[in-house]
PDB file of N, CA and C in Angstrom:
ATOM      1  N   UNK A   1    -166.878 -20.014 -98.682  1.00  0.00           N
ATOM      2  CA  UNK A   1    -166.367 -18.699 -98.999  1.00  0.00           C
ATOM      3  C   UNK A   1    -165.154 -18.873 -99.927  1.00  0.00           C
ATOM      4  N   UNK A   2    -165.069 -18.656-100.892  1.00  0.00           N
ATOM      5  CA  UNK A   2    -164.040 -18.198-102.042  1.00  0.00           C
ATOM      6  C   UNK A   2    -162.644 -17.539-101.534  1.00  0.00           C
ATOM      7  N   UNK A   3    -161.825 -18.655-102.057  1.00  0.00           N
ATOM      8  CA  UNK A   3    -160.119 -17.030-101.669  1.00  0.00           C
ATOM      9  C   UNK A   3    -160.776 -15.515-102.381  1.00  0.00           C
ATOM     10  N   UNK A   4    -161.063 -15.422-103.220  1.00  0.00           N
ATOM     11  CA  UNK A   4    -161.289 -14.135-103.842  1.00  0.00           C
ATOM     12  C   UNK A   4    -162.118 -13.133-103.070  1.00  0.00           C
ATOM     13  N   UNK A   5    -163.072 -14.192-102.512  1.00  0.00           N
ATOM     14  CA  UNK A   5    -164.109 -13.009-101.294  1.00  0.00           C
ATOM     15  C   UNK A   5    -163.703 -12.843-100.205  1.00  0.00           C
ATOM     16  N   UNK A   6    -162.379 -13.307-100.401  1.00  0.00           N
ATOM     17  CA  UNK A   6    -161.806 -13.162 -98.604  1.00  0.00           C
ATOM     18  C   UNK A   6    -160.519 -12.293 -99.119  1.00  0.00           C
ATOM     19  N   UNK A   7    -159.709 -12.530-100.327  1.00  0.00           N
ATOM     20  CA  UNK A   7    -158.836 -11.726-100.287  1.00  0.00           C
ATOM     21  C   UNK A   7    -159.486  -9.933-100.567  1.00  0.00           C
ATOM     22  N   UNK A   8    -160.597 -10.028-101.064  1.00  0.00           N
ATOM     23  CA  UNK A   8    -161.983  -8.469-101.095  1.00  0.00           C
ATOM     24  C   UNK A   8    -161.667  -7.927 -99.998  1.00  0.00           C
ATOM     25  N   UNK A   9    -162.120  -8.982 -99.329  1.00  0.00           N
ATOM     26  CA  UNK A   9    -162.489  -8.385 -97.522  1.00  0.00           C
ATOM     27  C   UNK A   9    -160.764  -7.817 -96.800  1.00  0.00           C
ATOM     28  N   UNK A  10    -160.183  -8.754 -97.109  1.00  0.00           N
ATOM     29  CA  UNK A  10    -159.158  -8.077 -96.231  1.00  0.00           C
ATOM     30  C   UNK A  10    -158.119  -7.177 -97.097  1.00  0.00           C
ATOM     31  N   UNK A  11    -158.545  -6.747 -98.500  1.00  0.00           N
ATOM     32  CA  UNK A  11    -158.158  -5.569 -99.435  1.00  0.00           C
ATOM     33  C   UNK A  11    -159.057  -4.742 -98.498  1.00  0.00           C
ATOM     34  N   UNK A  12    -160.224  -4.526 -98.350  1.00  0.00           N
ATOM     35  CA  UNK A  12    -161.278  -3.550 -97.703  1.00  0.00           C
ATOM     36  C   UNK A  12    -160.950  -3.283 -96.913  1.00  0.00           C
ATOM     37  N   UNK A  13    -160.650  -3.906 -95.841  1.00  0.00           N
ATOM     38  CA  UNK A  13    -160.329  -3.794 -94.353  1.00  0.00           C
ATOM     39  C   UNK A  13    -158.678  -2.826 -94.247  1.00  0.00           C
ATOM     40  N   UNK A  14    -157.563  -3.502 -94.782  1.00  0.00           N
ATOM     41  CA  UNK A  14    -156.650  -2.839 -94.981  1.00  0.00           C
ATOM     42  C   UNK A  14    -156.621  -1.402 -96.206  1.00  0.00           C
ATOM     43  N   UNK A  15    -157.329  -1.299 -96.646  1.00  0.00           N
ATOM     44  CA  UNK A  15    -157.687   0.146 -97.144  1.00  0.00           C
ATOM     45  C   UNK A  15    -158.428   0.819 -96.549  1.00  0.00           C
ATOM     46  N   UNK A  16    -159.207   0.312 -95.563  1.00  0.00           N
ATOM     47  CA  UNK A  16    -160.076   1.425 -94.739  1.00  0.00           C
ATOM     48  C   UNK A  16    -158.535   1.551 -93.628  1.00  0.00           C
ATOM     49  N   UNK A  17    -157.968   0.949 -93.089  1.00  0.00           N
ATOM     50  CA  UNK A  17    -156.609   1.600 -92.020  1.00  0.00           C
ATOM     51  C   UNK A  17    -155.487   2.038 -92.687  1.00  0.00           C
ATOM     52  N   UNK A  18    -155.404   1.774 -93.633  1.00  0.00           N
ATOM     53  CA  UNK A  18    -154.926   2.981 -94.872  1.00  0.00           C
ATOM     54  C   UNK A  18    -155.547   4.505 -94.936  1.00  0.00           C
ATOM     55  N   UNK A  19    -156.587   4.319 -95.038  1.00  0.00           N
ATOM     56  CA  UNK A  19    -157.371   5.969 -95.014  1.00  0.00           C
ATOM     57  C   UNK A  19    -157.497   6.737 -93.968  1.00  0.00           C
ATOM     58  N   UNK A  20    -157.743   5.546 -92.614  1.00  0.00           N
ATOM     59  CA  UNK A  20    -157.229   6.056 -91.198  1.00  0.00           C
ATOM     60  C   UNK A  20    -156.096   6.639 -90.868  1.00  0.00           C
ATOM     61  N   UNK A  21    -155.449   6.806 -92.195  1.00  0.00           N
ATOM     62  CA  UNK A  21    -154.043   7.370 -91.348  1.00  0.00           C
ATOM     63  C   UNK A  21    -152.649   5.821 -91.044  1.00  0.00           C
ATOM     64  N   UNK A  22    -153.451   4.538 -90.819  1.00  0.00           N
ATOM     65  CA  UNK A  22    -152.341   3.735 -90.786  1.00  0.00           C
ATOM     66  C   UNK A  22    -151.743   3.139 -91.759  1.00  0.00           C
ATOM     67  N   UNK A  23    -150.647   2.256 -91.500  1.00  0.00           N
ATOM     68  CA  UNK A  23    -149.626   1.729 -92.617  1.00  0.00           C
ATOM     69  C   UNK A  23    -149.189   0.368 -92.031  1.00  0.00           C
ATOM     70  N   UNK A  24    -148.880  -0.784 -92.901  1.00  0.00           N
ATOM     71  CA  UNK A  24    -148.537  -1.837 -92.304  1.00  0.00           C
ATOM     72  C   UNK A  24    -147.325  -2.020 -92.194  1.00  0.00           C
ATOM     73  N   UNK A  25    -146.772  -2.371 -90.716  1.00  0.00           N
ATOM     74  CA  UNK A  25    -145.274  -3.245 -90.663  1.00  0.00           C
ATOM     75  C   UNK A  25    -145.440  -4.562 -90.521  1.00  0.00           C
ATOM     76  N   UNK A  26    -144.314  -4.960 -90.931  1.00  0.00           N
ATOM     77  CA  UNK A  26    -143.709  -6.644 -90.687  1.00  0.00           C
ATOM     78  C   UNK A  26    -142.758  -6.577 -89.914  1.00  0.00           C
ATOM     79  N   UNK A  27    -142.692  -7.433 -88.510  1.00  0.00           N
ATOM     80  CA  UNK A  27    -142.182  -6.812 -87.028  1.00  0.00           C
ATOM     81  C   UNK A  27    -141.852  -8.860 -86.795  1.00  0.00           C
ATOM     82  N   UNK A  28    -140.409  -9.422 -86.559  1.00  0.00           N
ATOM     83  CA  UNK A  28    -140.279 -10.197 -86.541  1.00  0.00           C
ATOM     84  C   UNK A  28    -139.565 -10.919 -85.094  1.00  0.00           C
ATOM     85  N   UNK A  29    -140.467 -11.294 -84.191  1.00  0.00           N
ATOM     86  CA  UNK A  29    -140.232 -11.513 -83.000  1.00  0.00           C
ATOM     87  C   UNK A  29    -139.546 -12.796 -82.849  1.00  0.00           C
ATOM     88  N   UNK A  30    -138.571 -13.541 -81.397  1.00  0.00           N
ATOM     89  CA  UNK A  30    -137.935 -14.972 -81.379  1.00  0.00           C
ATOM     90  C   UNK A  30    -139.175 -15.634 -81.437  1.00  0.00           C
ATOM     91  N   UNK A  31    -138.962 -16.885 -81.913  1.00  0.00           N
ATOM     92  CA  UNK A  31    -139.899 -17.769 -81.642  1.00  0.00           C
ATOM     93  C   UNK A  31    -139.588 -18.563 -80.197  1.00  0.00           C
ATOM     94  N   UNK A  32    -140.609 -18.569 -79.306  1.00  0.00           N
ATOM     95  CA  UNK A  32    -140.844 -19.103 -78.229  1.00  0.00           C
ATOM     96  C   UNK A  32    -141.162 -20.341 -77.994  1.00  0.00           C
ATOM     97  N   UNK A  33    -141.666 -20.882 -79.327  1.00  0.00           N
ATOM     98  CA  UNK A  33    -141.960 -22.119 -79.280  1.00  0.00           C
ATOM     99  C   UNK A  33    -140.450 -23.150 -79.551  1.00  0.00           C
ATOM    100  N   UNK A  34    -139.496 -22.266 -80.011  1.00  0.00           N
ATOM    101  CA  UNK A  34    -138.129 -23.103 -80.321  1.00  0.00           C
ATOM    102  C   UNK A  34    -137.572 -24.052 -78.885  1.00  0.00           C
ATOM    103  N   UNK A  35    -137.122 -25.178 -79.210  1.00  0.00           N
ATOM    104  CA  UNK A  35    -136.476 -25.911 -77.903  1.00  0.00           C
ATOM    105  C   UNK A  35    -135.603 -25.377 -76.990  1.00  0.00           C
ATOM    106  N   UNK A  36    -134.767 -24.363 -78.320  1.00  0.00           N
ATOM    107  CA  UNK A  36    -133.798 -23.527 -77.539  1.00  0.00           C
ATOM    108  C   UNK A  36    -133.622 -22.463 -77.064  1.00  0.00           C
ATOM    109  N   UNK A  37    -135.066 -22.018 -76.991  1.00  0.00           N
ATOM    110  CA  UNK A  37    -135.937 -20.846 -76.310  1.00  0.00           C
ATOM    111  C   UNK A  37    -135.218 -20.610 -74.707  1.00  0.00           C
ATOM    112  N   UNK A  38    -135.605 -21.212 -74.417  1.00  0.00           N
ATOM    113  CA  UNK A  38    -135.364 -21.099 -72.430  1.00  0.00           C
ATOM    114  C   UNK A  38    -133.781 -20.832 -72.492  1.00  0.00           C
ATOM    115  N   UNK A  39    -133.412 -22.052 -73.388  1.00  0.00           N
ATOM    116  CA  UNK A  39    -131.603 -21.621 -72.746  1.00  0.00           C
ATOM    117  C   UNK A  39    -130.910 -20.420 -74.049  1.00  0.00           C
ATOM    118  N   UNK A  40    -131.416 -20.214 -74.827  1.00  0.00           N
ATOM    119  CA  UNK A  40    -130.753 -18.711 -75.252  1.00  0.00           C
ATOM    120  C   UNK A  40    -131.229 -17.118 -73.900  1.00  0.00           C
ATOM    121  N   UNK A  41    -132.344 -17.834 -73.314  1.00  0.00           N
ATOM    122  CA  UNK A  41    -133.178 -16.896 -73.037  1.00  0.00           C
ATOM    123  C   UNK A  41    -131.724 -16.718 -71.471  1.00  0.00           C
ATOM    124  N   UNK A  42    -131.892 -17.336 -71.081  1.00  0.00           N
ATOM    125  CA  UNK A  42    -130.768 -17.896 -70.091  1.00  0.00           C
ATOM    126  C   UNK A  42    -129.044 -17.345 -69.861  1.00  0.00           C
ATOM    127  N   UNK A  43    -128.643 -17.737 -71.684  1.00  0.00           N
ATOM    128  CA  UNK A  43    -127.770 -17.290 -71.810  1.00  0.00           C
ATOM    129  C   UNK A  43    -127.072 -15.926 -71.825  1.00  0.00           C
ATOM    130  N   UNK A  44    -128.277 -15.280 -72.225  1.00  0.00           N
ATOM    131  CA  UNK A  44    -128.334 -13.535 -72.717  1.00  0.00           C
ATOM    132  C   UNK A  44    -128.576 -13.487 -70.879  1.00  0.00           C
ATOM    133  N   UNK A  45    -129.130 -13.615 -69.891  1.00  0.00           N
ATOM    134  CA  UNK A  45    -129.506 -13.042 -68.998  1.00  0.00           C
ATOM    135  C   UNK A  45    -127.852 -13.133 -68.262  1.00  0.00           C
ATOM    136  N   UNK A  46    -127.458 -14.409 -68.112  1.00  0.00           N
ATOM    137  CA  UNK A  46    -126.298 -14.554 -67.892  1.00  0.00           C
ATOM    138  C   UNK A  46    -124.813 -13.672 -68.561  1.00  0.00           C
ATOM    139  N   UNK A  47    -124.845 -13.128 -69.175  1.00  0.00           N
ATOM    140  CA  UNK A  47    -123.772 -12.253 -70.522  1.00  0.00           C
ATOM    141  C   UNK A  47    -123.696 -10.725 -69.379  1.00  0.00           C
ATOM    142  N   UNK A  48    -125.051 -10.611 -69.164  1.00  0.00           N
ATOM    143  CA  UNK A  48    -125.375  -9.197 -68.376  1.00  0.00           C
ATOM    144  C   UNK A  48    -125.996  -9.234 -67.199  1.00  0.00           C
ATOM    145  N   UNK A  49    -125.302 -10.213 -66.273  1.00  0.00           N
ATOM    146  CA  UNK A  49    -126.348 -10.819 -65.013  1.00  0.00           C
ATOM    147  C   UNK A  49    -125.358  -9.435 -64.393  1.00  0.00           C
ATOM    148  N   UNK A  50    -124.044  -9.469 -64.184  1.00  0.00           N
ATOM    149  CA  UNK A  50    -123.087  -8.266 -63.276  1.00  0.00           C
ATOM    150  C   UNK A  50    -122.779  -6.920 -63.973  1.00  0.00           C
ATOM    151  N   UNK A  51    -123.171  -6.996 -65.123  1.00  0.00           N
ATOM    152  CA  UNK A  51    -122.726  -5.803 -66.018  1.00  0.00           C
ATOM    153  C   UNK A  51    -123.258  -4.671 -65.075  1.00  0.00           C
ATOM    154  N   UNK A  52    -122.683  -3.382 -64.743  1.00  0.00           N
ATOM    155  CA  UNK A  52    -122.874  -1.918 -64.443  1.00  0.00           C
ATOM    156  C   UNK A  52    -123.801  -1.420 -65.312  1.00  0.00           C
ATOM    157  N   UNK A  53    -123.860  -1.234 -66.707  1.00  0.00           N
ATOM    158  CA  UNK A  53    -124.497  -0.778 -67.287  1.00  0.00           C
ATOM    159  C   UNK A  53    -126.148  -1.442 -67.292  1.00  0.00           C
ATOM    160  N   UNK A  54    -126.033  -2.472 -67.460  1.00  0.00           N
ATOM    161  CA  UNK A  54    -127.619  -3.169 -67.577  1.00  0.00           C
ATOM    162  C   UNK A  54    -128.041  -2.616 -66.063  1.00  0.00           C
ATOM    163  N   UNK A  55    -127.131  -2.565 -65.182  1.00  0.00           N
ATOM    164  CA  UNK A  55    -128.331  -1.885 -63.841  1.00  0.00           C
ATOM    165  C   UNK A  55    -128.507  -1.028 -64.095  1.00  0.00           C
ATOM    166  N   UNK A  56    -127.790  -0.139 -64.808  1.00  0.00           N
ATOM    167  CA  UNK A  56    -128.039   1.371 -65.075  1.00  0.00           C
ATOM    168  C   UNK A  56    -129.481   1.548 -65.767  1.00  0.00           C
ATOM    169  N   UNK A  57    -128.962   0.858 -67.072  1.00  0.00           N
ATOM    170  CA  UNK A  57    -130.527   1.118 -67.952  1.00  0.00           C
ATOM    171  C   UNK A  57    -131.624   0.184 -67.412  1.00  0.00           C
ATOM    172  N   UNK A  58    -131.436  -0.716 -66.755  1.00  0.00           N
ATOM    173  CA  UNK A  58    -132.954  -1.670 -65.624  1.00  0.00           C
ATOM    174  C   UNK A  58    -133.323  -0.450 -64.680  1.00  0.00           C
ATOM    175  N   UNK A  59    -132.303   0.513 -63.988  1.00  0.00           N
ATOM    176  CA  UNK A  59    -132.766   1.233 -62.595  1.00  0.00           C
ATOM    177  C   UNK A  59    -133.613   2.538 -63.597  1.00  0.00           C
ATOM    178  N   UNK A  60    -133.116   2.776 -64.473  1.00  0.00           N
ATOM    179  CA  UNK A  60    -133.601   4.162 -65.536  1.00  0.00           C
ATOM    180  C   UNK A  60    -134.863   3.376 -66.325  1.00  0.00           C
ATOM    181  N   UNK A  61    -135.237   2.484 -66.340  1.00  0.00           N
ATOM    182  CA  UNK A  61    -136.434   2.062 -67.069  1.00  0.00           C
ATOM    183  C   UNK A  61    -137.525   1.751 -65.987  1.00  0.00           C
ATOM    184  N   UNK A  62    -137.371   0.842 -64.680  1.00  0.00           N
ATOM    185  CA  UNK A  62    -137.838   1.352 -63.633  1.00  0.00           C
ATOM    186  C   UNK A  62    -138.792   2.197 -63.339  1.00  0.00           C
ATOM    187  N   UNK A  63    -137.475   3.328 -63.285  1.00  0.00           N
ATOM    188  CA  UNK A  63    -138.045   4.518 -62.714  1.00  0.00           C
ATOM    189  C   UNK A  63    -138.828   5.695 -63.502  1.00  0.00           C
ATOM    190  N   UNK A  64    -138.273   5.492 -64.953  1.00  0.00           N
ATOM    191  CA  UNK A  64    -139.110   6.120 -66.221  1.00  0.00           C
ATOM    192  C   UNK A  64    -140.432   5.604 -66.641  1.00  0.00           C
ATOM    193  N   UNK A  65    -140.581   4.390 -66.323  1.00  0.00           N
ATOM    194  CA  UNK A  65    -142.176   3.554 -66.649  1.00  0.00           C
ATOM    195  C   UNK A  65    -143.433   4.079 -65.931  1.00  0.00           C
ATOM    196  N   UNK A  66    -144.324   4.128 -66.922  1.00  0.00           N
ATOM    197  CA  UNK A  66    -145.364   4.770 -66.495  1.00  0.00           C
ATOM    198  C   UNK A  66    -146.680   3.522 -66.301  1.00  0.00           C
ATOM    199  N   UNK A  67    -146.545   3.275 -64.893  1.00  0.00           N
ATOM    200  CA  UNK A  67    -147.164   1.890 -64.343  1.00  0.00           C
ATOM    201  C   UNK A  67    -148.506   2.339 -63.940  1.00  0.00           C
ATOM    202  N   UNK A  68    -149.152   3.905 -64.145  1.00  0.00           N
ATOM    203  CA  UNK A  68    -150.688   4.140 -63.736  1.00  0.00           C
ATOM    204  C   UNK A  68    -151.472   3.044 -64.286  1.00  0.00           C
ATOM    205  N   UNK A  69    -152.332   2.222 -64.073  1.00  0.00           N
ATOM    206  CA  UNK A  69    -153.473   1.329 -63.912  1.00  0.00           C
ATOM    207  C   UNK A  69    -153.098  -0.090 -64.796  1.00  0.00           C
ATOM    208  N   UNK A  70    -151.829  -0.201 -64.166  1.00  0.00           N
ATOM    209  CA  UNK A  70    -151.091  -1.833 -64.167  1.00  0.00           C
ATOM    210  C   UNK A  70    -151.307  -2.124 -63.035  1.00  0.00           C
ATOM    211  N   UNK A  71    -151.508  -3.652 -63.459  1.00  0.00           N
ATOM    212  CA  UNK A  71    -151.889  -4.380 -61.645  1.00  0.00           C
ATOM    213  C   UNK A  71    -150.238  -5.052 -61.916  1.00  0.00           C
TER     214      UNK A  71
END
């Protein structure tokens, strides 16, 4: 298969969810695979382990989540 018949196909594909009504983002998440994954992950939990407010918005997200047909 040719770059050219593949860059066709996914011109096609992204112009048909174009016509659907959609649009593309670029959405740039941590990388998980980094070494220093676990202990940033760690660190941030630690910053707001006693904070008042993080219970506030944890007890208000909680209770606002809509958990119908989550196991």
């Amino acid at each position: 298969m040719t770059t050219a018949h593949v860059n066709m196909r996914v011109k096609k594909h992204r112009d048909a969810l174009r016509a659907a009504g959609l649009r593309p983002i670029q959405i740039w998440v941590p990388d998980t695979r980094r070494p220093d994954f676990v202990e940033e992950c760690r660190r941030q939990c630690l910053v707001v382990r006693n904070d008042p407010q993080e219970k506030e918005v944890m007890d208000w997200l909680e209770a606002a989540a809509d958990k119908d047909g989550w196991v």
